[in-house]
Protein backbone atom coordinates (compact mmCIF):
# COMPACT_ATOMS: atom_id res chain seq x y z
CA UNK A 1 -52.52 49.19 -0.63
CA UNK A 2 -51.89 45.32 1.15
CA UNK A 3 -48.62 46.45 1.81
CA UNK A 4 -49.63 49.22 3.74
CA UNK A 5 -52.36 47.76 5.34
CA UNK A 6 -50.88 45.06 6.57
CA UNK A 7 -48.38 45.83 9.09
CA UNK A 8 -50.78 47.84 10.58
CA UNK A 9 -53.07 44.45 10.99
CA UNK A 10 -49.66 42.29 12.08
CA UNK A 11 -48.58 44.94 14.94
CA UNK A 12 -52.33 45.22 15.77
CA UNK A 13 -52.58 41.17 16.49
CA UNK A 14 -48.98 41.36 17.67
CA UNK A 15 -49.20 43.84 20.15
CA UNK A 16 -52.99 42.94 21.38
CA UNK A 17 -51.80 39.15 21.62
CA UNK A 18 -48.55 40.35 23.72
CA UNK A 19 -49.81 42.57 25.83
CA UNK A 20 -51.68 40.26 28.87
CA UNK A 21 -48.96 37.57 27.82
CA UNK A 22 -46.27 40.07 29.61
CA UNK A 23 -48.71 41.14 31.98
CA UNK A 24 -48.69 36.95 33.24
CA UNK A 25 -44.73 37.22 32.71
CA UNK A 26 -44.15 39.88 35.04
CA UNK A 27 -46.34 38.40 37.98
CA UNK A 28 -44.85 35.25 37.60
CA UNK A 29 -41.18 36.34 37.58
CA UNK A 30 -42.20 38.39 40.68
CA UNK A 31 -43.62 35.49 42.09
CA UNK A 32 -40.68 33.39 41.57
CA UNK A 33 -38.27 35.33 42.73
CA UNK A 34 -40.30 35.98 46.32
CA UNK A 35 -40.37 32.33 46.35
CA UNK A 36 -44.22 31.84 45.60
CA UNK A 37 -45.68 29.54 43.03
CA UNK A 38 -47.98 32.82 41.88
CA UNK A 39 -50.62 32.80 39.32
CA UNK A 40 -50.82 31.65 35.46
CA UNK A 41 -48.69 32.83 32.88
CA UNK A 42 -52.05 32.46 31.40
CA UNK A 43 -54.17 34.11 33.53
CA UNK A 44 -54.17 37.39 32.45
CA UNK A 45 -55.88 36.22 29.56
CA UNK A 46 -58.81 34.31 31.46
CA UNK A 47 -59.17 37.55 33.65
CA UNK A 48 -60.38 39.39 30.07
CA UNK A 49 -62.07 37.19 28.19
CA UNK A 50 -64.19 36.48 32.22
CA UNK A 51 -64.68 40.01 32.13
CA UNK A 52 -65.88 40.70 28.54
CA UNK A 53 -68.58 37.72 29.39
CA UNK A 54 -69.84 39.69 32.43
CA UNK A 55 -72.66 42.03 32.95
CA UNK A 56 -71.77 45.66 33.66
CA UNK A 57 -72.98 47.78 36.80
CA UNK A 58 -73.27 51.54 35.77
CA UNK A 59 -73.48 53.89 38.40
CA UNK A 60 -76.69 56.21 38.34
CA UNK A 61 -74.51 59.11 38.57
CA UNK A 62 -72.25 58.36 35.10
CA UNK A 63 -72.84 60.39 32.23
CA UNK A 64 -71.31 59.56 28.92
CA UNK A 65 -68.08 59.93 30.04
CA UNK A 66 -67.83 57.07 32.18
CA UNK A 67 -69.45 54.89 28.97
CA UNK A 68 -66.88 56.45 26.12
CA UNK A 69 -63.60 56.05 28.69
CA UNK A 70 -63.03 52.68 28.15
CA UNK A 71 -63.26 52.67 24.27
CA UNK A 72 -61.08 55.97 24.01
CA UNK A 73 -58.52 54.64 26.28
CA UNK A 74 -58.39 51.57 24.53
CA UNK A 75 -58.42 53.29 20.79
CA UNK A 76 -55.87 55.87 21.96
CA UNK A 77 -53.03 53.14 23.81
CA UNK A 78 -53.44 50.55 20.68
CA UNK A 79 -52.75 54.01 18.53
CA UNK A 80 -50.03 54.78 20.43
CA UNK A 81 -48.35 51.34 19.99
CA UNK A 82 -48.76 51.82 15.95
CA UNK A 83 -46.45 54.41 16.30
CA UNK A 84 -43.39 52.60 17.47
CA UNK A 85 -41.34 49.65 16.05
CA UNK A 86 -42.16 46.22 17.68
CA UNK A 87 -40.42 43.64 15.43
CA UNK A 88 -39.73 45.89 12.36
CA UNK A 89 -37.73 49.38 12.59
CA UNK A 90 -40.33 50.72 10.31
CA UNK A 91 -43.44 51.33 12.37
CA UNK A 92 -46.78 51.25 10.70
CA UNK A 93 -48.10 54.75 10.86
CA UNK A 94 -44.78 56.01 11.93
CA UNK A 95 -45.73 58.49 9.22
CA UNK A 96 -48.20 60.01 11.58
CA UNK A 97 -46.19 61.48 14.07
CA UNK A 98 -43.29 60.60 16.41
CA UNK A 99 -42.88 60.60 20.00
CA UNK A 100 -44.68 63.63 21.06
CA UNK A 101 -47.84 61.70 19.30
CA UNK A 102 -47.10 58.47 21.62
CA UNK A 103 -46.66 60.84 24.72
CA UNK A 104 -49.86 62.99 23.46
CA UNK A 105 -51.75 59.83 23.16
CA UNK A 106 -50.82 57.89 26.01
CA UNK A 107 -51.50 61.48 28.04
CA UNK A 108 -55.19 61.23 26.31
CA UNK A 109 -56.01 57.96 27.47
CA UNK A 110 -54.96 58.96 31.01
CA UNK A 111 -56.86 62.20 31.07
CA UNK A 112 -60.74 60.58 30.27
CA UNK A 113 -59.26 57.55 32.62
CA UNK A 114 -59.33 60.41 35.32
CA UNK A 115 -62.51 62.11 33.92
CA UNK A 116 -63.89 58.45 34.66
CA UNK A 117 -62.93 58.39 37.75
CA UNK A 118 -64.15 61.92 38.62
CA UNK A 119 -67.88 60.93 36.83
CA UNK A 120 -69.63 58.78 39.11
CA UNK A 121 -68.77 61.28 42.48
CA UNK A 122 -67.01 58.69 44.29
CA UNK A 123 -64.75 59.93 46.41
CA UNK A 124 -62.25 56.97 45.68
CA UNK A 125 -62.39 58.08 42.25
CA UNK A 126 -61.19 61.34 42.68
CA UNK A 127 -59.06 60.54 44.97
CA UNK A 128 -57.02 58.32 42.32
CA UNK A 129 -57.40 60.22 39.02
CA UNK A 130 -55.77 63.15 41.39
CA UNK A 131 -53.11 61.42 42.50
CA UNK A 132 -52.73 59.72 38.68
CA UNK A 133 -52.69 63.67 37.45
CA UNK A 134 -49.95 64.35 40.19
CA UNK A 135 -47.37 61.52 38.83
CA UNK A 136 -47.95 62.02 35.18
CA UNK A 137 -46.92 66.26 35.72
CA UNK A 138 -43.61 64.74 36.15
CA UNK A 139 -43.90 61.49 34.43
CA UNK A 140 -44.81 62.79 31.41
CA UNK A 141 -41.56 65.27 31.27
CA UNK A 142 -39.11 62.89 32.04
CA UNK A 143 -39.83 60.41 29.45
CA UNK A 144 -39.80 63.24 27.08
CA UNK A 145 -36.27 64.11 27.58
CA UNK A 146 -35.13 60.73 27.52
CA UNK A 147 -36.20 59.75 24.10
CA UNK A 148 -35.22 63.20 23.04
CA UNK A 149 -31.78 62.29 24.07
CA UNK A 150 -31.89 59.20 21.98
CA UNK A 151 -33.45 61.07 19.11
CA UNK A 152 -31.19 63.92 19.10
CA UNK A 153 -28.59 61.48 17.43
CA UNK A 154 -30.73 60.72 14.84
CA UNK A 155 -31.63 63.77 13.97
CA UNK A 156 -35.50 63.26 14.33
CA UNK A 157 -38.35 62.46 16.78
CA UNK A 158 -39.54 59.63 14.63
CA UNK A 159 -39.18 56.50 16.46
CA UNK A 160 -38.46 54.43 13.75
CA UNK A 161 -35.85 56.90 12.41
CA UNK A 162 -34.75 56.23 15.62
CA UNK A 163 -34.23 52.76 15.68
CA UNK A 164 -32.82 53.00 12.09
CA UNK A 165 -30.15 55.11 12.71
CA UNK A 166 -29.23 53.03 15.68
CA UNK A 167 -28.88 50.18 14.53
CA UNK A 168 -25.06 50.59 13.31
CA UNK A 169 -24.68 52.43 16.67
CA UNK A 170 -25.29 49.79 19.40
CA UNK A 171 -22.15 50.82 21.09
CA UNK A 172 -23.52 54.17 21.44
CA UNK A 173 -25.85 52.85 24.80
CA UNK A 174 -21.51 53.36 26.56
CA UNK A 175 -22.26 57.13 26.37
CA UNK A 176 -23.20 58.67 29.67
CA UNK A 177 -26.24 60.51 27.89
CA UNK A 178 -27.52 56.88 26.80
CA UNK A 179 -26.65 55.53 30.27
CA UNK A 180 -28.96 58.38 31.97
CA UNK A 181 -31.67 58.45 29.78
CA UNK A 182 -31.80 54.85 30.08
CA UNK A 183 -32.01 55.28 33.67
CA UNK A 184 -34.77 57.98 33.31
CA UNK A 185 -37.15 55.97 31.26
CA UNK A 186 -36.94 53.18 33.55
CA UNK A 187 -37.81 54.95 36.64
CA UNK A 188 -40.88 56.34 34.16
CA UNK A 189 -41.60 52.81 33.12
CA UNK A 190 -42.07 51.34 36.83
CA UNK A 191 -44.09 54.48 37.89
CA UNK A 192 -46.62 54.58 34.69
CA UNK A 193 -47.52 50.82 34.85
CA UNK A 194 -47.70 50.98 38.57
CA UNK A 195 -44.90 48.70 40.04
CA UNK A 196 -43.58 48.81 43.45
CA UNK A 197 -42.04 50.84 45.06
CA UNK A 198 -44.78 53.22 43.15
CA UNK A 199 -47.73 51.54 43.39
CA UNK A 200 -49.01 48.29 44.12
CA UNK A 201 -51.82 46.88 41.41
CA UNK A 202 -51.96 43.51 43.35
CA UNK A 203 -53.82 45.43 46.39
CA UNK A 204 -57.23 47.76 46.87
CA UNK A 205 -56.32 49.83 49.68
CA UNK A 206 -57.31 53.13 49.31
CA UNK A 207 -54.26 54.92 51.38
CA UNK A 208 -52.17 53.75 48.49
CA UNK A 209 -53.95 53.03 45.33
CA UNK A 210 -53.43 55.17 42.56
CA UNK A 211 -54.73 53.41 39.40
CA UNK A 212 -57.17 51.08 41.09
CA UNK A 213 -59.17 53.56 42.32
CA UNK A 214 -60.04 55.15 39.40
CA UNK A 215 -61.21 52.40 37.79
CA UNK A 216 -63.63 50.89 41.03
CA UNK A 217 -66.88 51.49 39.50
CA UNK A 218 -65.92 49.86 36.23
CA UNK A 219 -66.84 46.31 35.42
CA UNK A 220 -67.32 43.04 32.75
CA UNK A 221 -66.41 44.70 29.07
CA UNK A 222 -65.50 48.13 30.56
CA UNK A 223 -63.22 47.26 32.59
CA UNK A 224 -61.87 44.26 30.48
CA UNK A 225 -61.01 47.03 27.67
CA UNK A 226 -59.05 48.84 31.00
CA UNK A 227 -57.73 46.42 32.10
CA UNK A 228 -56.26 45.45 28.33
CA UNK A 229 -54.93 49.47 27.65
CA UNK A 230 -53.05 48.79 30.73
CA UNK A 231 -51.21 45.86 29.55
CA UNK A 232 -50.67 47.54 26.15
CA UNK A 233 -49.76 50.57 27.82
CA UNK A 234 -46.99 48.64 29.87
CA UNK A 235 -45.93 46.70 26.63
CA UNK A 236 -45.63 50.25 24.21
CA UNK A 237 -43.12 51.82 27.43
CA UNK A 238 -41.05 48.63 27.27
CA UNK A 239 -40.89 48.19 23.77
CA UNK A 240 -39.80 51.96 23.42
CA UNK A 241 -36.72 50.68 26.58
CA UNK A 242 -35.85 47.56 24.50
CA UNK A 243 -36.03 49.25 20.91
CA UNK A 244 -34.46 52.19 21.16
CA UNK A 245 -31.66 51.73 23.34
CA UNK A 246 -31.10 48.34 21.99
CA UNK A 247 -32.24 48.36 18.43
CA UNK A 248 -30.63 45.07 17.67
CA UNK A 249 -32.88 42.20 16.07
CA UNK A 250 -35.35 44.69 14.26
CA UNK A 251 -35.72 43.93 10.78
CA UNK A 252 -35.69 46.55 7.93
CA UNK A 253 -38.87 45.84 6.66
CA UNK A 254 -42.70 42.89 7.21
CA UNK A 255 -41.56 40.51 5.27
CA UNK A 256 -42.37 36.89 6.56
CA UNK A 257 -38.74 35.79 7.15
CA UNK A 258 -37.70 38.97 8.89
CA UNK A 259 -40.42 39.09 10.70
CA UNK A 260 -39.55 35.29 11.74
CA UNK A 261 -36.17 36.15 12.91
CA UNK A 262 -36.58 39.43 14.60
CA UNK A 263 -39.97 38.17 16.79
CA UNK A 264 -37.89 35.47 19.16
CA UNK A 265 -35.23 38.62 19.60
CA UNK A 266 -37.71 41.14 20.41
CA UNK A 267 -39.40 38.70 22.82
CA UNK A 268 -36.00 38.12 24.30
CA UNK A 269 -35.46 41.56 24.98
CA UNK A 270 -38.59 42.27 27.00
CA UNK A 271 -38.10 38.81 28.93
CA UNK A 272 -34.79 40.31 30.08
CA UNK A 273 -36.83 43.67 30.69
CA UNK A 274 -38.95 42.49 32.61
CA UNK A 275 -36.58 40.01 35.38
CA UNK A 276 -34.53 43.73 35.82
CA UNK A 277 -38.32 44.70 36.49
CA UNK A 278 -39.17 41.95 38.78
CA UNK A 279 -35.73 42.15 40.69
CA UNK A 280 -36.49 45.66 41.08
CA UNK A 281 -40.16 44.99 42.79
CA UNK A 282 -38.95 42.47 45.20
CA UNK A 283 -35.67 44.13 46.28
CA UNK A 284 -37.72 47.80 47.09
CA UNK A 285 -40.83 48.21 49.62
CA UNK A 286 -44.24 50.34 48.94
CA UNK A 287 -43.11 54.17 48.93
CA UNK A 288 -45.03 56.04 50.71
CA UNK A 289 -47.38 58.67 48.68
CA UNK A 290 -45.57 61.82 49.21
CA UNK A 291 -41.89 60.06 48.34
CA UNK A 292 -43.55 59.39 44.68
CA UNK A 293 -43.10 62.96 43.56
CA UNK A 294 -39.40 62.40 44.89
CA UNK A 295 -38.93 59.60 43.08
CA UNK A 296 -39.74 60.79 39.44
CA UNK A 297 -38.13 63.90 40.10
CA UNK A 298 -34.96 61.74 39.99
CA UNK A 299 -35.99 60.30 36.44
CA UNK A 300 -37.12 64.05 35.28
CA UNK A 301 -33.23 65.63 36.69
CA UNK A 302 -31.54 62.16 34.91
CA UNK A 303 -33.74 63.60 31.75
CA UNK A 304 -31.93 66.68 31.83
CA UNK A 305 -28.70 65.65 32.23
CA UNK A 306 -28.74 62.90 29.51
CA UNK A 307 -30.15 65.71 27.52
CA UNK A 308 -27.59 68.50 28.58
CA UNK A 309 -24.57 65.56 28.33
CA UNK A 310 -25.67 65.02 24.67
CA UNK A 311 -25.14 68.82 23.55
CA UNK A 312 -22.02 68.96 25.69
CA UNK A 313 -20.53 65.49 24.03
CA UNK A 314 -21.08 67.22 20.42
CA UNK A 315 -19.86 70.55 21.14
């Protein structure tokens, strides 16, 4: 029974303890490479703990949905991340389900995120959660295909029978399939945690917010639990890049020594993740609204043809 249970409790601190920390590394990098001396590595985590201190201002016209949002969202991201392998290839409840459950999941957080933001009547609100409903038709799709790609080869949608079988296969990321799903699920990671050229989080203006506006009339431990989904969120789609196209570094089981090894690799991966990330930002301007649909309609027709390439390479 300990040996069950406690993975679940290590990924749970891991991935909770990670999350903001690659929140901070992302701003900074971005800062850096603009030139700018930017914020905290840190600060991420004084934003939440400030917020879970503060009072909260509920809206007159909230019903229950706009209380249970936060707590669902949060439950349903830190589920998702249970299902796929940070520093071990075996995930903790990888039992439970595969990828469909992380996309299923994920796709339940977003929908009371938008409920939330429809609640109060705002019209900010709505505007976002329809414009978050918008991306995530195509969003959604794309990501989809590219891990089905990936798990076609192994024979399975479990992630960690994923990452098992590649493992011995590192040299597989040469095929073209690997090469466009690879692609695809980076254009999905930049548009579902909000980066530029998608979206900007650093700003509040409401011609081009998509995820801040949904989340205006939320404040102290509301939107601290929010605010934290969103960094897990960002942390479960780049562990899922860095995992399963590079499997490398994961150990084959919890122990302590494994674990000891494969934690400095698996940070190192998401460091390098995340400078592609920043280099990205900085070298692409704000899209306008419209071109977003454009954009991950590239990622969802790179899906396809990683997934078409795989069925052609084994025929």
């Amino acid at each position: 029974m300990i040996d069950q249970v406690l993975p679940v409790l290590l990924q749970i601190a891991l991935v909770l303890l990670l999350a903001p920390l690659f929140t901070g590394v992302n701003r900074v990098l971005k800062a850096r490479v603009q030139t700018r001396r930017g914020p905290s590595l840190f600060q991420p985590y004084w934003d939440i703990l400030k917020l879970l201190r503060k009072g909260m201002v509920i809206p007159d016209t909230a019903s229950w949905i706009f209380t249970a949002t936060p707590f669902l969202l949060f439950v349903a991201t830190l589920l998702a991340s249970l299902l796929i392998p940070t520093v071990s290839a075996n995930a903790p409840l990888s039992l439970f389900g595969g990828v469909l459950a992380v996309v299923y999941l994920l796709a339940l957080g977003r929908f009371f995120l938008a409920l939330g933001g429809l609640d109060t009547g705002g019209s900010f609100g709505g505007l976002g959660s329809s414009r978050e409903m918008t991306i995530s038709a195509i969003a959604e799709p794309a990501l989809m295909l590219a891990v089905f790609t990936v798990a076609i080869g192994a024979g399975s949608t479990n992630l960690s029978i994923v990452a098992q079988a590649g493992l011995g296969q590192s040299w597989r990321f040469l095929a073209p399939s690997q090469m466009l799903a690879f692609a695809a699920l980076f254009i999905v990671l930049i548009a579902e945690t909000g980066r530029i050229p998608v979206d900007n989080p650093a700003t509040h203006l409401e011609l081009t917010m998509i995820h801040e506006a949904m989340i205006l009339e939320y404040s102290g431990t509301y939107l601290a639990l929010i605010e934290w989904a969103a960094a897990i969120k960002q942390l479960v789609l780049m562990t899922i890049l860095v995992n399963v196209f590079f499997p490398f570094g994961l150990s084959a089981d919890w122990s302590p020594l494994a674990v000891m090894f494969s934690l400095p690799v698996f940070i190192l991966k998401l460091l390098l993740l995340s400078v592609v990330v920043a280099v990205v930002e900085v070298s692409n301007a704000k899209m306008r609204l419209f071109r977003v649909p454009e954009l991950l309609t590239i990622a969802f027709v790179l899906g396809v043809l990683a997934l078409v390439s795989t069925f052609l390479f084994q025929a």
